[in-house]
Protein backbone atom coordinates (compact mmCIF):
# COMPACT_ATOMS: atom_id res chain seq x y z
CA UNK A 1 -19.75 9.79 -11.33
CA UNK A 2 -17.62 11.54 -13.99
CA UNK A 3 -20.63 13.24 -17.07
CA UNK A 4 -22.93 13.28 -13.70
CA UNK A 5 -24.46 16.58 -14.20
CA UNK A 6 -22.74 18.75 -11.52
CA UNK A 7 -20.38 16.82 -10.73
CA UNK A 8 -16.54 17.86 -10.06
CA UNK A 9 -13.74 15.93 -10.51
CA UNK A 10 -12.31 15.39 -7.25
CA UNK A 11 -8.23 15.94 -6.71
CA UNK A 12 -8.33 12.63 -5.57
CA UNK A 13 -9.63 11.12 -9.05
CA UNK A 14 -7.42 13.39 -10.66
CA UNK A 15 -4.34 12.09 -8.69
CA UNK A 16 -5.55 8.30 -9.64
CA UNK A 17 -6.21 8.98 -13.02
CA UNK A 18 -2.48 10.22 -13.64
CA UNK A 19 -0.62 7.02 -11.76
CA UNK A 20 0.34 5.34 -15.06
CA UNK A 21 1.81 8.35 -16.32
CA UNK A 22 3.79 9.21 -13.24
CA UNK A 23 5.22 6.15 -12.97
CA UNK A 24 5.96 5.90 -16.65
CA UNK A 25 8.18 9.18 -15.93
CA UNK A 26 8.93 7.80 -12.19
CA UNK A 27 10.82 4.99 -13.85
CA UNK A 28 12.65 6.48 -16.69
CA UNK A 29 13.33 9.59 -14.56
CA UNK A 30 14.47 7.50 -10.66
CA UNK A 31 15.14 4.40 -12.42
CA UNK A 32 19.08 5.01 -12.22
CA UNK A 33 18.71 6.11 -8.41
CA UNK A 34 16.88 3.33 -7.41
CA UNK A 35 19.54 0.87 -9.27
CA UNK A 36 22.53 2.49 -7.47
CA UNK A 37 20.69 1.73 -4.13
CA UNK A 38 19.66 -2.01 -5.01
CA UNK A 39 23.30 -2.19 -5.88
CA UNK A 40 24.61 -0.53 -2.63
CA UNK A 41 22.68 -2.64 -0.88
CA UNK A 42 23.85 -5.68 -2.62
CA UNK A 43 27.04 -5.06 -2.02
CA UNK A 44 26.82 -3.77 1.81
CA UNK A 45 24.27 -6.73 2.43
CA UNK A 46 22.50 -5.66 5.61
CA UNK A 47 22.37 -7.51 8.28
CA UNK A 48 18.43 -6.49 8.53
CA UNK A 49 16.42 -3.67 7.56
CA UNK A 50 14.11 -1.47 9.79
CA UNK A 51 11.13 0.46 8.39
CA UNK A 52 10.18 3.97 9.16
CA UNK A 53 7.44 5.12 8.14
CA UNK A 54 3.12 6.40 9.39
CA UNK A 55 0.06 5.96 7.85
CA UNK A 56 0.09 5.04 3.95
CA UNK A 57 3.53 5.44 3.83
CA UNK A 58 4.17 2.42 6.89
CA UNK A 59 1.52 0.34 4.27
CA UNK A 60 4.25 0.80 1.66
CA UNK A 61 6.94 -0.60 4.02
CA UNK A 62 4.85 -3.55 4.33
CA UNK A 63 5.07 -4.36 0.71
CA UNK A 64 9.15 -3.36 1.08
CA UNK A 65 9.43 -6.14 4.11
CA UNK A 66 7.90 -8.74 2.13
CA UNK A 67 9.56 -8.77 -1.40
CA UNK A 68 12.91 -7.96 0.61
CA UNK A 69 12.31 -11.01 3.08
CA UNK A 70 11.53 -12.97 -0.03
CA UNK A 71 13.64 -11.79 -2.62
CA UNK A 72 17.00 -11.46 -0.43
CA UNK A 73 16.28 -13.40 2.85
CA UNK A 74 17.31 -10.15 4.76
CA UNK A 75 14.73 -10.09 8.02
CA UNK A 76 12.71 -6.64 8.07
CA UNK A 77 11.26 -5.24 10.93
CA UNK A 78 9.39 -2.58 11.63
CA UNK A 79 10.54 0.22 13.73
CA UNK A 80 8.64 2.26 16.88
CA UNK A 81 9.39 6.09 16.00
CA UNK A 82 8.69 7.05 19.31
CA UNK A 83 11.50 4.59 21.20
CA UNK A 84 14.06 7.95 20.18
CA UNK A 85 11.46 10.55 20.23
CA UNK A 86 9.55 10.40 23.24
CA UNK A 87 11.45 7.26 24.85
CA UNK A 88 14.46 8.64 23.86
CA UNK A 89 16.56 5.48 23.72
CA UNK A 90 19.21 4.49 21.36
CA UNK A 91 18.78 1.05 19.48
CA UNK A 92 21.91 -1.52 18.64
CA UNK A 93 21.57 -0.81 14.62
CA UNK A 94 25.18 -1.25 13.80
CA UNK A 95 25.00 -3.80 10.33
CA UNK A 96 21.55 -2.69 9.73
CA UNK A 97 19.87 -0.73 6.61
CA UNK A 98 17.32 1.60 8.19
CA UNK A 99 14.57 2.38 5.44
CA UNK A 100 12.38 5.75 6.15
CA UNK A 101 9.41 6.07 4.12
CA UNK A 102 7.42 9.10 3.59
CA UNK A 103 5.16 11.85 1.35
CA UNK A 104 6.35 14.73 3.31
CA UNK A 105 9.71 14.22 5.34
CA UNK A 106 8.76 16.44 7.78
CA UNK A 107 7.68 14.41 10.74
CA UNK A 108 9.62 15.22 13.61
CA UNK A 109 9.56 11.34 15.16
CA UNK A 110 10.73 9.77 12.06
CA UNK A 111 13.48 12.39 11.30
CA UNK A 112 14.70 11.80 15.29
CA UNK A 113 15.00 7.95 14.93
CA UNK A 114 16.40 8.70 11.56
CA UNK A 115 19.00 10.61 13.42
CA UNK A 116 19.28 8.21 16.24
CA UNK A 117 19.83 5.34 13.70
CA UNK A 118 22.50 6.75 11.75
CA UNK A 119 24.64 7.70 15.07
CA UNK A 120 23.89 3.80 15.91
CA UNK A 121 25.66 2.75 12.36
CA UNK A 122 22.94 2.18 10.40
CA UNK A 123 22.49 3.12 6.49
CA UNK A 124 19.65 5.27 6.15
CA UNK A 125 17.83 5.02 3.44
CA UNK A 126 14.84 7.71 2.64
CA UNK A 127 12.08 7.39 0.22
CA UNK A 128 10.57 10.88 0.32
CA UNK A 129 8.18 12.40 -2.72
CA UNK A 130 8.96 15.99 -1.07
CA UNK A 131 13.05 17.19 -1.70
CA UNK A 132 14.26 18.73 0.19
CA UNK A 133 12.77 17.55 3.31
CA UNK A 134 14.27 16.99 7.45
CA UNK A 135 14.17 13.19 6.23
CA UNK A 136 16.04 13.54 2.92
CA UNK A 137 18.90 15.85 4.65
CA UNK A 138 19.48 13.22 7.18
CA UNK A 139 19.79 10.17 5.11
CA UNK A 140 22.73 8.46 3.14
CA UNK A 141 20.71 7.42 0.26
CA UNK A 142 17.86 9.78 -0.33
CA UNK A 143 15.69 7.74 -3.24
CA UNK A 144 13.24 10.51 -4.67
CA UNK A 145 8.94 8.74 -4.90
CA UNK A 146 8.54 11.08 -8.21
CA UNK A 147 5.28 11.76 -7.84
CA UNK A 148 5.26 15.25 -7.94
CA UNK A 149 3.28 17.54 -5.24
CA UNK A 150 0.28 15.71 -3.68
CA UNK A 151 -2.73 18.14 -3.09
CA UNK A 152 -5.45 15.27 -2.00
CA UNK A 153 -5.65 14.57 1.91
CA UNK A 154 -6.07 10.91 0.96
CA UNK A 155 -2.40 9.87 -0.83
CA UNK A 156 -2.82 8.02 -3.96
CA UNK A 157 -0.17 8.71 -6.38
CA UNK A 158 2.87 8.51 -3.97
CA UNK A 159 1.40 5.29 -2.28
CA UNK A 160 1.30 3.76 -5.44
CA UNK A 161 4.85 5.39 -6.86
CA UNK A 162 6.31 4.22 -3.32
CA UNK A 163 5.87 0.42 -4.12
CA UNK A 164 6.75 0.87 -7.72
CA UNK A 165 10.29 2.35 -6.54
CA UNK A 166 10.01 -0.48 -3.62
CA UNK A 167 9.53 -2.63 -6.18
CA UNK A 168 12.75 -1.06 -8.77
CA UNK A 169 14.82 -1.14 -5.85
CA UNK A 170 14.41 -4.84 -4.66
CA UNK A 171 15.10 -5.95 -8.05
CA UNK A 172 17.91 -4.55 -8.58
CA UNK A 173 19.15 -5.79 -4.63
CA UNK A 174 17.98 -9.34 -5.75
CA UNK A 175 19.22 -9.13 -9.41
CA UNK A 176 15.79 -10.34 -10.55
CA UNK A 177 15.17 -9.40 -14.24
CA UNK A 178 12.16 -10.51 -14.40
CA UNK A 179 10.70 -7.63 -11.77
CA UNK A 180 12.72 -5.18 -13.66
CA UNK A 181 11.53 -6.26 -17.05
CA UNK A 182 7.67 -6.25 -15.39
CA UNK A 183 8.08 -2.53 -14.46
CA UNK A 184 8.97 -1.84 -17.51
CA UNK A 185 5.36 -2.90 -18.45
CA UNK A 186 3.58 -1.85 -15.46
CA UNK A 187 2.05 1.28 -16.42
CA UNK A 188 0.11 -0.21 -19.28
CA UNK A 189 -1.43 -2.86 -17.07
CA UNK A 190 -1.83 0.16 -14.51
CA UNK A 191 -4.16 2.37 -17.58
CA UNK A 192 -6.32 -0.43 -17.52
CA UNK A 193 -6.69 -0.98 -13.80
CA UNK A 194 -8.23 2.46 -13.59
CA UNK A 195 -11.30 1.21 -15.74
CA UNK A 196 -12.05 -1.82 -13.57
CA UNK A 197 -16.03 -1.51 -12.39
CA UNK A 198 -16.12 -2.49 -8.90
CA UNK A 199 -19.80 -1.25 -8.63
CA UNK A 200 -20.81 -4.84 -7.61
CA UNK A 201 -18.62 -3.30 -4.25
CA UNK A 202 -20.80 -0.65 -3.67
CA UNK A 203 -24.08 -2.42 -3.82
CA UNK A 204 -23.02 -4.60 -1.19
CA UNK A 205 -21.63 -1.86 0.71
CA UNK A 206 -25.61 -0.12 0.64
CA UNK A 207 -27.38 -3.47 1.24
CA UNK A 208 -25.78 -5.11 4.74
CA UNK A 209 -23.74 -1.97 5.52
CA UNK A 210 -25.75 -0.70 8.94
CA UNK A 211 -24.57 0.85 12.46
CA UNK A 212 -21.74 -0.69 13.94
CA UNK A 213 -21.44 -2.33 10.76
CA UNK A 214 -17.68 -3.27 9.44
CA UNK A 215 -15.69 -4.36 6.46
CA UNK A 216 -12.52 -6.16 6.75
CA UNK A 217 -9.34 -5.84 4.01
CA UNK A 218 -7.81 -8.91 3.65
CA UNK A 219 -4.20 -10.08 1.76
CA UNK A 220 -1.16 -12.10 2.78
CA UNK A 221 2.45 -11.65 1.48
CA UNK A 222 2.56 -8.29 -0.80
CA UNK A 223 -0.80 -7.73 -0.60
CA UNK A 224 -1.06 -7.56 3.37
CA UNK A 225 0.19 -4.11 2.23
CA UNK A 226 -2.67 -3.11 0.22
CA UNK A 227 -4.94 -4.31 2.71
CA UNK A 228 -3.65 -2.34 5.16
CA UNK A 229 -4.60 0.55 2.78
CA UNK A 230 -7.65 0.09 1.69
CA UNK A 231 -8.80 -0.30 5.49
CA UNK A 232 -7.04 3.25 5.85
CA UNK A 233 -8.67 4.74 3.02
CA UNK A 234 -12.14 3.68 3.98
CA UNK A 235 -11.99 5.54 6.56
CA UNK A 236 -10.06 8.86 5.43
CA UNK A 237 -12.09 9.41 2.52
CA UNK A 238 -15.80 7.14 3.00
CA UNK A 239 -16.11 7.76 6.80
CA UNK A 240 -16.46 3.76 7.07
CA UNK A 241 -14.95 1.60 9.59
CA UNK A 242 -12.61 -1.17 8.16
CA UNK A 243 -9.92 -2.94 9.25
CA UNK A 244 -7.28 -5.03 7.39
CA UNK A 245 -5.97 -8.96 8.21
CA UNK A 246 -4.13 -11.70 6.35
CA UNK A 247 -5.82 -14.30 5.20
CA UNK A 248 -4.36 -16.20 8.11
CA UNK A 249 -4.48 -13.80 10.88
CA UNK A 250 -8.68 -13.28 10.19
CA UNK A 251 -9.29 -16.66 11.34
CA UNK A 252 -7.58 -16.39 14.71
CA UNK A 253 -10.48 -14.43 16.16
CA UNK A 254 -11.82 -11.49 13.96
CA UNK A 255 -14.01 -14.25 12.11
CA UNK A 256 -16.14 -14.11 15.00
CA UNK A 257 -17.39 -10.86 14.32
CA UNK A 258 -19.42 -12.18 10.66
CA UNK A 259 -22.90 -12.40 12.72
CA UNK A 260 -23.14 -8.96 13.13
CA UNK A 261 -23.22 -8.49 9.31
CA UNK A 262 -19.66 -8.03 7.37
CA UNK A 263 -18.32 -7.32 3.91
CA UNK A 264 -15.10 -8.46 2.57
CA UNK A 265 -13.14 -7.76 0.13
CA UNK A 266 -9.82 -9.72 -0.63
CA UNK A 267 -6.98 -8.96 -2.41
CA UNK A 268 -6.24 -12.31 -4.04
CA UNK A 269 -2.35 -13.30 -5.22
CA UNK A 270 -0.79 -15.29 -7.57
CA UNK A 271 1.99 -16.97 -5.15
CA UNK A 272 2.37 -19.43 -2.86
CA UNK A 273 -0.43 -17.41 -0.92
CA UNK A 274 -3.24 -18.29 -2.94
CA UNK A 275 -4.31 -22.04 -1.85
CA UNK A 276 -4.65 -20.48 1.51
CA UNK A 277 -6.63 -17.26 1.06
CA UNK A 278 -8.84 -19.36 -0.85
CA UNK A 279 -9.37 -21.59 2.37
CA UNK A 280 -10.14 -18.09 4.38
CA UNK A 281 -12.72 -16.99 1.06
CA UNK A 282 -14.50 -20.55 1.77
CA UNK A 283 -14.96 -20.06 5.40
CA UNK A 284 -15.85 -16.35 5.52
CA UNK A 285 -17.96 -16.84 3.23
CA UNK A 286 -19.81 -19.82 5.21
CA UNK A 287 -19.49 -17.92 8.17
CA UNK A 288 -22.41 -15.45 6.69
CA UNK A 289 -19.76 -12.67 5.29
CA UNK A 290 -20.57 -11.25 2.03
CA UNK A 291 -16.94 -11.50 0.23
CA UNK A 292 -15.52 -9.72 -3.10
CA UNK A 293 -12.11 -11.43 -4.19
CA UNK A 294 -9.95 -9.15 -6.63
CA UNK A 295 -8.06 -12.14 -8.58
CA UNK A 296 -5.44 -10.99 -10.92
CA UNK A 297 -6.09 -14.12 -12.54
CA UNK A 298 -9.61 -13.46 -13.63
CA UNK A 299 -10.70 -17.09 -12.09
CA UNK A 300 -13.47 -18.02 -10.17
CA UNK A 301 -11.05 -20.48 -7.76
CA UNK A 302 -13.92 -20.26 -5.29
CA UNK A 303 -17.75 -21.30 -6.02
CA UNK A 304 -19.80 -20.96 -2.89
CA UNK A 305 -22.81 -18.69 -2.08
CA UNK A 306 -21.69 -15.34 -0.78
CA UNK A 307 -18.52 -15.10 -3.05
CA UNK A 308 -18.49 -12.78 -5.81
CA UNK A 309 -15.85 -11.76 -8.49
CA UNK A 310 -14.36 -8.03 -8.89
CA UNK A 311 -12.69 -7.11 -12.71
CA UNK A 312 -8.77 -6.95 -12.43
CA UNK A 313 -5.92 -6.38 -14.23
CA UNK A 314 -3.05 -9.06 -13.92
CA UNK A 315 0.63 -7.28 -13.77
CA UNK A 316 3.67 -8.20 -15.50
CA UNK A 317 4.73 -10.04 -12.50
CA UNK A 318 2.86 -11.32 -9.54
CA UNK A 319 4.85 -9.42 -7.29
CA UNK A 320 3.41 -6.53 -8.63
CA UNK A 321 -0.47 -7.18 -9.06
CA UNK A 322 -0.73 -5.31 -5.78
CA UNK A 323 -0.79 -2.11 -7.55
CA UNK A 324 -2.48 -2.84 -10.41
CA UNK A 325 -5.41 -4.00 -7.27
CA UNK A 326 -4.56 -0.50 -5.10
CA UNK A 327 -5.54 1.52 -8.36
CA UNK A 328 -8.58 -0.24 -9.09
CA UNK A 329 -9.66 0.27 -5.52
CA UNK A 330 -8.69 4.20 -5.40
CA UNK A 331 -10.74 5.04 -8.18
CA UNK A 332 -13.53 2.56 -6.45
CA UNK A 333 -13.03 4.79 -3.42
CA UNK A 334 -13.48 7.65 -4.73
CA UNK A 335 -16.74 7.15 -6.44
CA UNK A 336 -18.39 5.68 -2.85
CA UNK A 337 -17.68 8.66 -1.34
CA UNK A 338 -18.83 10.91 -3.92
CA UNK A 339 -22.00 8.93 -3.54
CA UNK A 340 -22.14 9.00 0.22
CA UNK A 341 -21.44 13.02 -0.37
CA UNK A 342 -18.35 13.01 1.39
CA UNK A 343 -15.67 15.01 0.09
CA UNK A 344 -12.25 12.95 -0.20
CA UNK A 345 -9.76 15.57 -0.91
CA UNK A 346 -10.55 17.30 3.09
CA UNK A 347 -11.75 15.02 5.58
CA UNK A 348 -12.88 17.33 8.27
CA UNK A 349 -10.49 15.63 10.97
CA UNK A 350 -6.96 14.93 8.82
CA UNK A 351 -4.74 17.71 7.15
CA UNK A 352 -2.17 16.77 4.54
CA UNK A 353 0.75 16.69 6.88
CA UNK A 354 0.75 14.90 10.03
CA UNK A 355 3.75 15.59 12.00
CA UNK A 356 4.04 13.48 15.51
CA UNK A 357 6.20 13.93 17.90
């Protein structure tokens, strides 16, 4: 879209474009922050964490529960807001780390189990982008996202700075050098994620796409998380109904919906995860879904009709090709609804801030 005679760059394609430069700064600025708090964290060694978070920012404490569960063996759940703001209980949290997560820090639910969490004896940890913030004040540990102010309705930059601090601070908990030493590289790999073609997406997307028409998101393990995203973004900025699974979970019923015409598109890994999504890929695909794999790896693992390949970038570390994916798709995003004439920076229904009660 970008040289298209009359077209404007939309925020949101600004906001992608200037991810690997944020997080560049994110990491040299924050970097010493989000050391202290792998190192308090170390040393307090939670019983188990709870998540707070809504919308992109709860898809970013997916990616936290999985390289916690897997890097520490501390069990993450995630938390109901609304059992201390509208239930108005108080939860057993003594021994536990809760985490909030959020772009604006002003929602009054989170900020209320926030409060209810630390009178229980929990840590509170807060991610925030916006300082100061309700959420910041309240929390022992406030861990700045860096991003800077976020004018697109659709977050971009502070999903993707949120698992790059994620991502800092779990290192440092684990004492695992070699995530450290791959966000150290990570911008690099991210420049070149934002020049991925996924156009082979959007034809798809034109030809089988039709009323009541779907597409599902699917990842397991770290990139459950950016599943859950993408589904969200479909429909905040193209209007299109997705939904995200694991490669598992897609099987145990939601597989049943390929005769009424689906696309896929799957976030591939390069873990212990992969034999299996591969598995799903196959039987998707043979169940009459049109599927495009994202493999950091640049393989073609699967070779059955249906299955096609989508350009990535492979990150330092596996653990990390999640974001390099995310980018790729954002700018992908962007461009579909520019061609669908949808305007991502305002969807008529969603405002920047979304406080609940």
């Amino acid at each position: 879209m970008a040289g298209t005679p009359g077209y404007t760059p939309t925020l949101m394609r600004r906001e992608t474009r200037n991810i690997p430069q944020l997080v560049r700064n994110q990491l040299v600025r924050q970097g010493e922050t989000y050391r202290k708090a792998g190192a308090e964290l170390r040393q307090r060694a939670p019983d188990y964490l709870v998540t707070l978070a809504r919308g992109s920012s709860d898809n970013a404490a997916t990616y936290l529960k999985y390289l916690v569960e897997m890097a520490t063996g501390t069990a993450v759940a995630s938390a109901g807001p609304s059992l201390a703001s509208v239930y108005q209980r108080r939860l057993k949290l003594g021994g536990a780390a809760c985490f909030a997560i959020s772009q604006s820090g002003q929602s009054p639910d989170l900020v209320t189990y926030q409060t209810m969490a630390g009178r229980a004896g929990a840590l509170n940890l807060a991610l925030v982008n916006t300082i100061p913030s309700p959420l910041a004040g309240g929390a022992d540990i406030v861990l700045p996202v860096g991003s800077g102010e976020e004018k697109a309705v659709a977050a971009t930059k502070s999903f993707a700075c949120s698992l790059t601090a994620i991502a800092a601070i779990v290192a440092e908990w684990a004492d695992d050098r070699a995530l450290l030493s791959g966000l150290a590289d990570l911008p690099d790999c991210l420049e070149r994620a934002l020049d991925c073609d996924w156009s082979a997406l959007d034809d798809t997307l034109d030809d089988t796409l039709g009323e009541g028409r779907s597409v599902f998101a699917i990842g397991r393990g770290p990139a459950f998380a950016i599943a859950q995203e993408t589904a969200l973004k479909f429909k905040e900025t193209c209007q299109l109904h997705a939904e995200s699974y694991s490669s598992a979970e897609v099987l145990h019923g939601p597989i049943q919906l390929a005769a009424s015409g689906l696309t896929a598109l799957v976030y591939l890994g390069r873990d212990e995860t992969r034999a299996g999504t591969c598995d799903a890929i196959v039987r998707m695909a043979e169940a009459g879904i049109d599927v495009h794999v994202a493999d950091p790896a640049n393989a073609t693992p699967v070779v059955v009709p249906r299955v096609s390949y989508l350009p990535c970038v492979p990150a330092p570390a596996p653990w990390l090709d999640p974001i390099c994916q995310i980018v790729s798709f954002y700018v992908f995003a962007e461009k579909r609804a520019a061609t669908l004439g949808l305007d991502p920076d305002a969807p008529p229904l969603l405002r920047k801030v979304t406080e609940t009660v």
